[in-house]
Protein backbone atom coordinates (compact mmCIF):
# COMPACT_ATOMS: atom_id res chain seq x y z
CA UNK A 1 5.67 2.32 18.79
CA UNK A 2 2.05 3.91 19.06
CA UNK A 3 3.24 6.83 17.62
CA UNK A 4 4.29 4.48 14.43
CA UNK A 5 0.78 2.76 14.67
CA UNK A 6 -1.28 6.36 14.49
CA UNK A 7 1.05 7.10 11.76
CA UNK A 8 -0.17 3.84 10.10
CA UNK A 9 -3.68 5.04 10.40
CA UNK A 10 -3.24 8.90 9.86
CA UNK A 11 -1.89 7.53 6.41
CA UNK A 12 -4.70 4.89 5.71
CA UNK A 13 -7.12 7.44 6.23
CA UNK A 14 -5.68 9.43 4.51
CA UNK A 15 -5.50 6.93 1.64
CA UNK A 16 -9.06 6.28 2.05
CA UNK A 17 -10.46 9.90 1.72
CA UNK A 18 -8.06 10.86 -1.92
CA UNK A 19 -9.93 7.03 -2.99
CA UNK A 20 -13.41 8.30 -2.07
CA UNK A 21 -12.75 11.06 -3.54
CA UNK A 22 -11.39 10.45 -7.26
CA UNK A 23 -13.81 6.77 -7.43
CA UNK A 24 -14.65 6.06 -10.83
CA UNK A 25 -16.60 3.37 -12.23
CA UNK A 26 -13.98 0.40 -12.50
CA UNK A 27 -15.69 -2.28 -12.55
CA UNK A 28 -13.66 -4.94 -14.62
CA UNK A 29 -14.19 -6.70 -17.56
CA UNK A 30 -13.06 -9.66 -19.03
CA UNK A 31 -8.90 -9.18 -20.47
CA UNK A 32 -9.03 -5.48 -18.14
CA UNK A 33 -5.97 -5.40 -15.70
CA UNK A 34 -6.58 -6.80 -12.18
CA UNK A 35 -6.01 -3.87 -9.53
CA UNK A 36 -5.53 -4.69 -5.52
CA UNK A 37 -8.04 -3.85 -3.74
CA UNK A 38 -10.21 -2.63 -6.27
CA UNK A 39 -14.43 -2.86 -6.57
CA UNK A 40 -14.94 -6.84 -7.37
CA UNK A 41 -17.35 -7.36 -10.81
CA UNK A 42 -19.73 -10.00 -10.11
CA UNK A 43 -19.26 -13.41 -11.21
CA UNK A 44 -21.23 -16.03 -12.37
CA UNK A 45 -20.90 -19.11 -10.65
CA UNK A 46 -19.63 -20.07 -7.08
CA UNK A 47 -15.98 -18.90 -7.65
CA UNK A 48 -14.89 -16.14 -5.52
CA UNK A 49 -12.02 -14.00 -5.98
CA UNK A 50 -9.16 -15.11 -2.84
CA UNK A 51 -6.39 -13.50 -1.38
CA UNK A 52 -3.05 -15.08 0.32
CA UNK A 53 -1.06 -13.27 2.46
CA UNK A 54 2.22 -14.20 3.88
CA UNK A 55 3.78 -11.26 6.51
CA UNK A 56 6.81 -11.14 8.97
CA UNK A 57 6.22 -8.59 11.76
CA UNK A 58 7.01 -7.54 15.86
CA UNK A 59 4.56 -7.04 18.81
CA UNK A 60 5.27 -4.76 20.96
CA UNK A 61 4.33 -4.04 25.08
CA UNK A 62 3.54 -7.73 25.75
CA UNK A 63 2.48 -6.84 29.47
CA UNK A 64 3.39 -8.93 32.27
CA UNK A 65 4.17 -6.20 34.78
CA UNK A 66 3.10 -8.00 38.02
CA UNK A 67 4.90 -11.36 36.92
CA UNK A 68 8.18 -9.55 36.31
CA UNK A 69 7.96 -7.37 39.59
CA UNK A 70 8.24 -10.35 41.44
CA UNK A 71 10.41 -11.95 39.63
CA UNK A 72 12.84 -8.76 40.70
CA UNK A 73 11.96 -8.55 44.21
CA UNK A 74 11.98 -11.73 45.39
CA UNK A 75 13.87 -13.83 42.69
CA UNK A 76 16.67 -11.02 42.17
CA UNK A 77 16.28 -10.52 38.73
CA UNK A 78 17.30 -8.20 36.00
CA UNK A 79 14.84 -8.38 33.40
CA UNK A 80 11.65 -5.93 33.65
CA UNK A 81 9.74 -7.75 30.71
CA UNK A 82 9.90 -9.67 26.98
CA UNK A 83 11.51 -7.84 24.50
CA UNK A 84 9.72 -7.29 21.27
CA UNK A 85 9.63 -10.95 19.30
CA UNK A 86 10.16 -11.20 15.59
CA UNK A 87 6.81 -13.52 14.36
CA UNK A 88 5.13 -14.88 11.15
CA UNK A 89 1.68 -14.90 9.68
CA UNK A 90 -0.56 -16.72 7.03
CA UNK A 91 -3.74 -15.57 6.07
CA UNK A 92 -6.73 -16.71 3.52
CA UNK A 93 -9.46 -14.68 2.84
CA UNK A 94 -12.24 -14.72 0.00
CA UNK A 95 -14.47 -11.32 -1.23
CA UNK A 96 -17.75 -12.87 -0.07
CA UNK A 97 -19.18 -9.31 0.38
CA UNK A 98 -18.00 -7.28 -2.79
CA UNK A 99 -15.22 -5.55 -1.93
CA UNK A 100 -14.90 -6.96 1.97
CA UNK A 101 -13.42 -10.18 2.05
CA UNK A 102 -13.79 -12.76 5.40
CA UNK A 103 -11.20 -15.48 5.83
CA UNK A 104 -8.75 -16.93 8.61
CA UNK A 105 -5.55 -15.96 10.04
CA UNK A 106 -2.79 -17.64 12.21
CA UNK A 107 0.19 -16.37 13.44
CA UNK A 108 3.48 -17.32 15.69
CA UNK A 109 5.94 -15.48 17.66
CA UNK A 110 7.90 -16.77 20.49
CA UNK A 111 9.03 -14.02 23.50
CA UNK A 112 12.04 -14.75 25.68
CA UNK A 113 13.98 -13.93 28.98
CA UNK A 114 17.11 -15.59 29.08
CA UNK A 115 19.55 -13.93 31.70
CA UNK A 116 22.35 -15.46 34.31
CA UNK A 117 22.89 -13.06 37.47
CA UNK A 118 23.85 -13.56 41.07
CA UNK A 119 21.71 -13.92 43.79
CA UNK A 120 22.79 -11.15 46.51
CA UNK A 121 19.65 -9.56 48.23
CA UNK A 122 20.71 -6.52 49.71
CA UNK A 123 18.02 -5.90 52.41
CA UNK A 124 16.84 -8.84 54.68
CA UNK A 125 13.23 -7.66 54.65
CA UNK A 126 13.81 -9.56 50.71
CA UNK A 127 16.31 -12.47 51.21
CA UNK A 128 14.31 -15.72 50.48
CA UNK A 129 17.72 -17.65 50.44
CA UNK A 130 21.43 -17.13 50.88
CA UNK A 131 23.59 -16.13 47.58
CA UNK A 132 23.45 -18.32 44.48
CA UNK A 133 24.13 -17.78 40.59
CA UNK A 134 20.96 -18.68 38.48
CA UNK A 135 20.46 -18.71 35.12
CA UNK A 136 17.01 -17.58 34.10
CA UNK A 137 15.31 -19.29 31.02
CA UNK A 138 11.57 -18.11 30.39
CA UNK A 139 9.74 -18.68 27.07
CA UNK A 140 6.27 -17.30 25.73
CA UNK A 141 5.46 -19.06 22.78
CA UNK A 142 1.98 -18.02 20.99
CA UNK A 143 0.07 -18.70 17.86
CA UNK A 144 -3.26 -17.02 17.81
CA UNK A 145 -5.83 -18.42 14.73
CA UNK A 146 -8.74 -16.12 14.21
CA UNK A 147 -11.48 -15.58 11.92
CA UNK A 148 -11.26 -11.79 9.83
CA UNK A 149 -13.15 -9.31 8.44
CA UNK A 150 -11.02 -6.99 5.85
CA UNK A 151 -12.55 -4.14 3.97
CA UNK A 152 -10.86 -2.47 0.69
CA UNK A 153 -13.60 0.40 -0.02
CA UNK A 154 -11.61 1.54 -3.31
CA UNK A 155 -10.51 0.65 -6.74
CA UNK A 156 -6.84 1.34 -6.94
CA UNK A 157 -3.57 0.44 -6.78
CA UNK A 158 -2.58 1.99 -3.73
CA UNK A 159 -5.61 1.56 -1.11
CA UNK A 160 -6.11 1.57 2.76
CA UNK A 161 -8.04 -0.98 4.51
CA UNK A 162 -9.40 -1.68 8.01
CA UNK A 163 -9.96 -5.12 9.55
CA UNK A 164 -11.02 -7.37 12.73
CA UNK A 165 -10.85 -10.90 13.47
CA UNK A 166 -11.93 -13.27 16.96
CA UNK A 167 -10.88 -16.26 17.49
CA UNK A 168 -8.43 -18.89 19.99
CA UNK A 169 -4.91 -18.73 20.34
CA UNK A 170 -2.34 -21.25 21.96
CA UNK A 171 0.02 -20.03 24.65
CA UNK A 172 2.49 -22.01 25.91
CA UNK A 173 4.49 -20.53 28.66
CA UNK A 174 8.09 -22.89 29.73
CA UNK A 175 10.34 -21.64 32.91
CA UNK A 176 13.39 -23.37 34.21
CA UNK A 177 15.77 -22.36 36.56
CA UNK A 178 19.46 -23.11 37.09
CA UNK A 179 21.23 -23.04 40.44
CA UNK A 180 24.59 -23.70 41.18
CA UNK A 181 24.33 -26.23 44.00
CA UNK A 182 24.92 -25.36 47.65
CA UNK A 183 25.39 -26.87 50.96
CA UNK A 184 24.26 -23.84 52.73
CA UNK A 185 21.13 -24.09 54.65
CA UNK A 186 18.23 -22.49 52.62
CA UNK A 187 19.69 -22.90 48.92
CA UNK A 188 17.77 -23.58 46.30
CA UNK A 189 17.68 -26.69 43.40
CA UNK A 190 17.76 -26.13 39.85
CA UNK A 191 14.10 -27.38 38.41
CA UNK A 192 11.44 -26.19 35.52
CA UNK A 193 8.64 -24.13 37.16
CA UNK A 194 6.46 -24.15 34.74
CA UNK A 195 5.16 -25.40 31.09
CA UNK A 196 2.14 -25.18 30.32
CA UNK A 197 -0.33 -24.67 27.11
CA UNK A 198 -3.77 -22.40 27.90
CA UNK A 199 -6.23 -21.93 25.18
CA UNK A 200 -7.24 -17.96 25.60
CA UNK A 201 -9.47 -16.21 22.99
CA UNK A 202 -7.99 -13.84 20.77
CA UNK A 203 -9.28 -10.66 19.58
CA UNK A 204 -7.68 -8.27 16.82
CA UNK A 205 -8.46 -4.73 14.99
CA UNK A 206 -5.91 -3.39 12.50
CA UNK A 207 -5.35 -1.10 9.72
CA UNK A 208 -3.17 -0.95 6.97
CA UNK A 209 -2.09 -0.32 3.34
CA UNK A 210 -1.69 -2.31 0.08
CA UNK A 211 0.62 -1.63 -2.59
CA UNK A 212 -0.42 -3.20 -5.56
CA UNK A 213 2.93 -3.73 -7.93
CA UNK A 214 2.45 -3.27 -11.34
CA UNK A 215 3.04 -6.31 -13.09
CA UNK A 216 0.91 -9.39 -13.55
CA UNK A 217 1.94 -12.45 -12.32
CA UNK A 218 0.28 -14.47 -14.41
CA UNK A 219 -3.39 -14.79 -15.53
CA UNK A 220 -5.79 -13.25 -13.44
CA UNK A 221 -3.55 -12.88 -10.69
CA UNK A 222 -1.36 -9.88 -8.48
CA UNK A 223 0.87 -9.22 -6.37
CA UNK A 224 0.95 -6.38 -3.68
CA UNK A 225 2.97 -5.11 -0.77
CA UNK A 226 1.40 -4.54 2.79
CA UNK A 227 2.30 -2.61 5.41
CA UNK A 228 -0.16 -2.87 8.58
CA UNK A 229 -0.54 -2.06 12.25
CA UNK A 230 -2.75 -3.95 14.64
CA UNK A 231 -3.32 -4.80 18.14
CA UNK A 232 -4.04 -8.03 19.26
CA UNK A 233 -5.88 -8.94 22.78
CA UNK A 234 -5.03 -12.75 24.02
CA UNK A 235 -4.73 -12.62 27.69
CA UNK A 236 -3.40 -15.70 29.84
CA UNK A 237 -3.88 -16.25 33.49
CA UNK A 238 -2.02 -18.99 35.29
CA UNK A 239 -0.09 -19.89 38.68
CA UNK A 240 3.60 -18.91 36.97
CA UNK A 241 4.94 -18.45 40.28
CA UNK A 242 3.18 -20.95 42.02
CA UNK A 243 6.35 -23.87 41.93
CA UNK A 244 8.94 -21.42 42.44
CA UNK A 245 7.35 -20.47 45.08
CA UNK A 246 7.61 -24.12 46.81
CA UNK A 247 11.29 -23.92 45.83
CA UNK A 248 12.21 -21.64 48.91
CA UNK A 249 13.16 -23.14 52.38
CA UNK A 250 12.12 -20.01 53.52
CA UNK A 251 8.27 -18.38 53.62
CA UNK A 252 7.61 -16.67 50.24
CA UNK A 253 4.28 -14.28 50.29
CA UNK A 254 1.14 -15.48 49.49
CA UNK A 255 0.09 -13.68 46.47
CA UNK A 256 3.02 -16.46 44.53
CA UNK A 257 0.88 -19.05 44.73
CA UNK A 258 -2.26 -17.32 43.18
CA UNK A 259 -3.01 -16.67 39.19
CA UNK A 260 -1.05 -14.08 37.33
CA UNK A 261 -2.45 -12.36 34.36
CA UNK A 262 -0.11 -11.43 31.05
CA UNK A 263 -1.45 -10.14 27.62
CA UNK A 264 0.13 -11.88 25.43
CA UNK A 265 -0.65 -10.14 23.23
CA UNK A 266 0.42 -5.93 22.01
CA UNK A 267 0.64 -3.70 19.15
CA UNK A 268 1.80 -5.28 16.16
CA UNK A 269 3.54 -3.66 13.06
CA UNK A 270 3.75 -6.32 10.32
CA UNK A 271 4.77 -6.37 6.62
CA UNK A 272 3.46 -8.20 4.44
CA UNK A 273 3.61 -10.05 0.60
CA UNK A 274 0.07 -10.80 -0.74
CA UNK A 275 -1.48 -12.41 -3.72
CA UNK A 276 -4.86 -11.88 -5.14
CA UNK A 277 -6.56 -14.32 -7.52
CA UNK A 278 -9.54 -13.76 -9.19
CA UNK A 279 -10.98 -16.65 -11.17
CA UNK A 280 -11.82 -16.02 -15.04
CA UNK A 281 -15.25 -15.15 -15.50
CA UNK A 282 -17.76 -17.45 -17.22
CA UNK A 283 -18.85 -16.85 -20.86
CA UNK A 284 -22.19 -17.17 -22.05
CA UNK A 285 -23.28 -20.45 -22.65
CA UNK A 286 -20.60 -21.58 -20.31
């Protein structure tokens, strides 16, 4: 996966030096084609040219290492981590700043462990209670919102562009556990563990490429293709463990009770359908 993100930005660059390098005067005029991402004319007025962008995508290496080692050791369980989650994004942004354009973003994916195994420890030293079969449901569920910065340096068709954006996201993390019932002394109950919502902060640098298509969609407005890597920082510390901890008979260590720390966050690869509308400019006398 980084190796597909330095690919992502070996080719943006790339993008970026054949732009800076063949730049011609293109600033548009009135009834001239509309190209993505190219140099903005200025406009009388208040109206700013605004983009939408709707984009599907994955993030990848969520890392909750020292949540999911203990949920092996002392819980018996298979899973090592999330799996890569299949998310959405929306995104509004206007060219305040010629050709860099500052907006908002939001974005959901939801991350999940879902696994049914049989509780045999092996070595005493780890038994917390005698043999049961649990199912294992565990849910990450984010939606970071952030404010960006985006900046397309060139006029053309096909053009790179770098970005950043800070903000808040929501992460709501839901664990429940089901036991088959037992009489034997130590056993455990079924029971949720945890759900809980945590405001973190959210922090995001990406790169990427637009393909503008070559037809108008109507008026003053087009169409383009994206295809963009970024990494997004939104890290969430809670007690996860902390009630399944209290749901041993048996003395559990210490550290179960304390905070745990996952980044919710990872390297994202997204793809992306934008629209850019540019208001008509005024006449004189207009």
């Amino acid at each position: 996966m980084r190796a597909l993100l330095i690919c992502i930005v070996l080719i943006t660059t790339q993008v970026l030096t054949f732009g800076q390098t063949t730049r011609k005067d293109t600033s548009a005029k009135a009834g001239e084609p509309l190209i993505m991402g190219a140099t903005r004319p200025a406009y009388r007025g208040n109206l700013k040219p605004v983009r939408v962008e709707l984009s599907a995508g994955w993030t990848f290496g969520i890392d909750a290492d020292a949540f999911f080692k203990d949920y092996q050791v002392v819980l018996g369980g298979k899973a090592s981590g999330f799996d890569a989650p299949v998310g959405f994004g929306l995104s509004m942004s206007s060219y305040q700043l010629g050709n860099a354009s500052i907006g908002v973003s939001a974005g959901y994916y939801r991350a999940v462990v879902r696994e049914n195994y049989d509780y045999k420890p092996r070595l005493s030293d780890t038994s917390f209670g005698p043999p049961q079969n649990i199912t294992q449901n565990i849910s990450l569920t984010c939606i970071p919102a952030v404010l960006t910065i985006d900046y397309y340096p060139f006029a053309r068709q096909f053009t790179g562009y770098v970005g950043a954006g800070v903000g808040l996201g929501a992460a709501t993390f839901v664990w429940t556990e089901e036991i088959t019932s037992s009489q034997v002394i130590g056993a455990r109950t079924s029971g949720e563990r945890y759900n809980d919502t945590h405001l973190v902060p959210a922090f995001s640098v990406r790169s990427g490429i637009s393909l503008g298509l070559d037809d108008e969609l109507g008026a003053n407005i087009r169409a383009a293709l994206t295809i963009e890597g970024a990494y997004l920082y939104m890290p969430l510390t809670a007690p996860l463990f902390a009630a399944t901890a209290n749901s041993f008979v048996a003395p559990t260590p210490a550290r179960l009770k304390g905070d745990y720390k996952i980044q919710t966050g990872g390297f994202q690869l997204r793809i992306g359908f934008s629209i850019f509308i540019r208001p008509p400019p005024k006449t004189d006398g207009k």
